[in-house]
N, C-alpha and C. Protein backbone atom coordinates (compact mmCIF):
# COMPACT_ATOMS: atom_id res chain seq x y z
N UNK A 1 9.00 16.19 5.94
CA UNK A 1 9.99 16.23 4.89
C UNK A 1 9.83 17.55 4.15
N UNK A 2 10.78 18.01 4.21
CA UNK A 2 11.02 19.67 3.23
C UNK A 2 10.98 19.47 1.92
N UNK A 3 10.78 20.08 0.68
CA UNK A 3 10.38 19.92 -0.48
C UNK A 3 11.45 20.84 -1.32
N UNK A 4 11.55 20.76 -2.50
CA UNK A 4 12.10 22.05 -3.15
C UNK A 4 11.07 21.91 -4.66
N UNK A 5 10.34 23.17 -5.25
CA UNK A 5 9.55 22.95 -6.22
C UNK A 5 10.24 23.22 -7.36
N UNK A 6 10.05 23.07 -8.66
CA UNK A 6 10.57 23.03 -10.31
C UNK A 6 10.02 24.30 -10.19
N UNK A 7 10.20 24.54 -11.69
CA UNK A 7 9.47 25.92 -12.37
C UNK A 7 8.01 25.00 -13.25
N UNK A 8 8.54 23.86 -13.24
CA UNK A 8 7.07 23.19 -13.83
C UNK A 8 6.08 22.64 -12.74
N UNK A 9 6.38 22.86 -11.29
CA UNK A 9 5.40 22.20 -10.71
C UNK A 9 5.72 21.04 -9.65
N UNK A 10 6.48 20.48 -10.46
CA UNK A 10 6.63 18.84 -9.88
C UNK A 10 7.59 19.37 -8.45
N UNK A 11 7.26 18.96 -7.40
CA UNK A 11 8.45 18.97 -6.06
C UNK A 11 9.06 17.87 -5.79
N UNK A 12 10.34 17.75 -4.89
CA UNK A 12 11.22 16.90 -5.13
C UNK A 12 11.73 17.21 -3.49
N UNK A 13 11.62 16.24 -3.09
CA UNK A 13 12.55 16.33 -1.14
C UNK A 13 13.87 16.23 -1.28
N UNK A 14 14.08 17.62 -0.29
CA UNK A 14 15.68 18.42 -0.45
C UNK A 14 16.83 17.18 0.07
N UNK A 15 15.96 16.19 0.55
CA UNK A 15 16.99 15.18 1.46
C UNK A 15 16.79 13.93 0.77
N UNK A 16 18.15 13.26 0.27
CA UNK A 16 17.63 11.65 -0.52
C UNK A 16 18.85 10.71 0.44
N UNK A 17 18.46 9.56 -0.11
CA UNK A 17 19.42 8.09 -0.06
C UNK A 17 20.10 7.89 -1.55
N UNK A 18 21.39 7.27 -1.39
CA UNK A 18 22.21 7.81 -2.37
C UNK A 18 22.99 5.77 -2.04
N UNK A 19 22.73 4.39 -2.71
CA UNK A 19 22.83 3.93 -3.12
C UNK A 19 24.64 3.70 -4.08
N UNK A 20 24.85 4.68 -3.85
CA UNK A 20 26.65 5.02 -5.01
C UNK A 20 27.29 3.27 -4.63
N UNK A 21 28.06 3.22 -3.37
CA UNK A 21 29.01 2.21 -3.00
C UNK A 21 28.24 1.22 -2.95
N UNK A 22 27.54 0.66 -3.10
CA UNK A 22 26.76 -0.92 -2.49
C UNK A 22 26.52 -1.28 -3.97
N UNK A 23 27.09 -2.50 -4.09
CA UNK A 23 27.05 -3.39 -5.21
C UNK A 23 26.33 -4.42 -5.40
N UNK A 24 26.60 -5.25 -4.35
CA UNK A 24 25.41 -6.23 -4.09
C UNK A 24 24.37 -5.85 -4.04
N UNK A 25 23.41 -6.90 -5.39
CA UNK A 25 22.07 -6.50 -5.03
C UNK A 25 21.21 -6.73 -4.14
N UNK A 26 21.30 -7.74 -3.42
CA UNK A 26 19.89 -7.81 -2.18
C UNK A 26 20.71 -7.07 -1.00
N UNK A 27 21.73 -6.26 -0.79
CA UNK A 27 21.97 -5.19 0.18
C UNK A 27 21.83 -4.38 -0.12
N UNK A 28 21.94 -3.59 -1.84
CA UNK A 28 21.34 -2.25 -2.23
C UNK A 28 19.79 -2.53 -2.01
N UNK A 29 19.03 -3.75 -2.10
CA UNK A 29 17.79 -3.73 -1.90
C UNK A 29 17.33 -2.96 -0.89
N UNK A 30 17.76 -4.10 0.52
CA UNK A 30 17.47 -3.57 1.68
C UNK A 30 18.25 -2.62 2.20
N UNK A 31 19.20 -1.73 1.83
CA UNK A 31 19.76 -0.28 1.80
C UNK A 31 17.82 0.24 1.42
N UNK A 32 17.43 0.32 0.22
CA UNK A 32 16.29 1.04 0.21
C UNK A 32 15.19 0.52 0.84
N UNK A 33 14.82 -0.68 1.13
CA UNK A 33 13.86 -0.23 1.82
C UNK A 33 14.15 -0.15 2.98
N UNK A 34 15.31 -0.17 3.70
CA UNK A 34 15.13 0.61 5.07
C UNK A 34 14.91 1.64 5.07
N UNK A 35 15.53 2.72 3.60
CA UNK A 35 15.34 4.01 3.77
C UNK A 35 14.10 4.79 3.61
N UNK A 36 13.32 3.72 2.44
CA UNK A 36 11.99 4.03 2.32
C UNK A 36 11.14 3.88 4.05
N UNK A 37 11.56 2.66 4.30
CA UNK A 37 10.83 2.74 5.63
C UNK A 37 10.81 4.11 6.78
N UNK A 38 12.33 4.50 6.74
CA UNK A 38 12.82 5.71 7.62
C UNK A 38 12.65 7.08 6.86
N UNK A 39 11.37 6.95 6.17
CA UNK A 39 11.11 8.20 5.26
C UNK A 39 11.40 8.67 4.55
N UNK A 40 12.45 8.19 3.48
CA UNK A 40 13.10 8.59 2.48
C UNK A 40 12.44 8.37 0.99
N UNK A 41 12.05 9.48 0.31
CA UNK A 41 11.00 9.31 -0.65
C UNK A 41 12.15 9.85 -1.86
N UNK A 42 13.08 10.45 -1.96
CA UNK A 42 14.19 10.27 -3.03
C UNK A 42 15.32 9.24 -3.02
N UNK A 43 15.10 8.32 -3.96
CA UNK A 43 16.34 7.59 -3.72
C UNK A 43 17.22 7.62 -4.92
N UNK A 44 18.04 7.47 -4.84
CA UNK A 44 19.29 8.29 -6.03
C UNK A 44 19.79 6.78 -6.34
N UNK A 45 19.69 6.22 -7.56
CA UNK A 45 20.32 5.20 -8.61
C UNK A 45 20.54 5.78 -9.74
N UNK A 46 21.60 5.21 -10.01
CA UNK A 46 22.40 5.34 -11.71
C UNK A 46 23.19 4.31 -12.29
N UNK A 47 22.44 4.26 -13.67
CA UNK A 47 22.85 3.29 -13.93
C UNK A 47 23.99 2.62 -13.61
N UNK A 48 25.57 4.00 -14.07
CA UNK A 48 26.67 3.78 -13.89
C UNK A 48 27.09 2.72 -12.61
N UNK A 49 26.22 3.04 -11.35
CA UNK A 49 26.44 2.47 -10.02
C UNK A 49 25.84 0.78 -10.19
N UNK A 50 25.62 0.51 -11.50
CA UNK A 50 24.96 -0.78 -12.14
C UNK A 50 24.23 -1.84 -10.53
N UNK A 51 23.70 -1.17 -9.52
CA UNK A 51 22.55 -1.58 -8.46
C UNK A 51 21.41 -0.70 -9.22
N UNK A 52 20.89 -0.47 -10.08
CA UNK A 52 19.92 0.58 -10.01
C UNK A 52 18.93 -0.21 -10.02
N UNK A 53 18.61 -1.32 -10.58
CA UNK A 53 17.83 -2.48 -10.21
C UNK A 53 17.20 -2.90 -8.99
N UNK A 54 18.17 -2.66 -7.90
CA UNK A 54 17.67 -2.67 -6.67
C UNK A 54 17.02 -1.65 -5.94
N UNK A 55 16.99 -0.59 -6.42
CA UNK A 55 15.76 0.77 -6.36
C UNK A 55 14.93 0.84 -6.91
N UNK A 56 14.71 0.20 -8.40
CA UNK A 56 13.53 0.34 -8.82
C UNK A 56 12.48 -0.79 -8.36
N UNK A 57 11.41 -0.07 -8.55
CA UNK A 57 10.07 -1.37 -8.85
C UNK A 57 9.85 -1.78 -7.46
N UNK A 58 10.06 -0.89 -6.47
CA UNK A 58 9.92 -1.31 -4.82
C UNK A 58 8.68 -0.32 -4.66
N UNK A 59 7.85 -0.58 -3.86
CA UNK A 59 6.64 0.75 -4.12
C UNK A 59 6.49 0.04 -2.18
């Protein structure tokens, strides 16, 4: 996975999962963790997309 770094340090992978259309929550669930599974270490929730619930708190 490719990285892109801050000016403070912290790096962030140039490639994410993006969560926008999926409403339902136990399919935005498993939307992420398949993606977590298939290497995806940014995953993009907002509130607005009101699933953000289903991205967080998955480790």
């Amino acid at each position: 996975m490719e990285y892109r770094e801050f000016y403070n340090g912290i790096k962030i992978p140039i490639l994410g999962y993006g969560v926008y259309q999926i409403p339902e929550f136990e399919t935005a669930k498993s939307a992420v963790l398949a993606a977590l599974k298939a290497g995806y270490r940014l995953i993009d929730t907002a509130q607005g997309y009101m699933n953000e619930k289903a991205g967080s708190g998955i480790h």
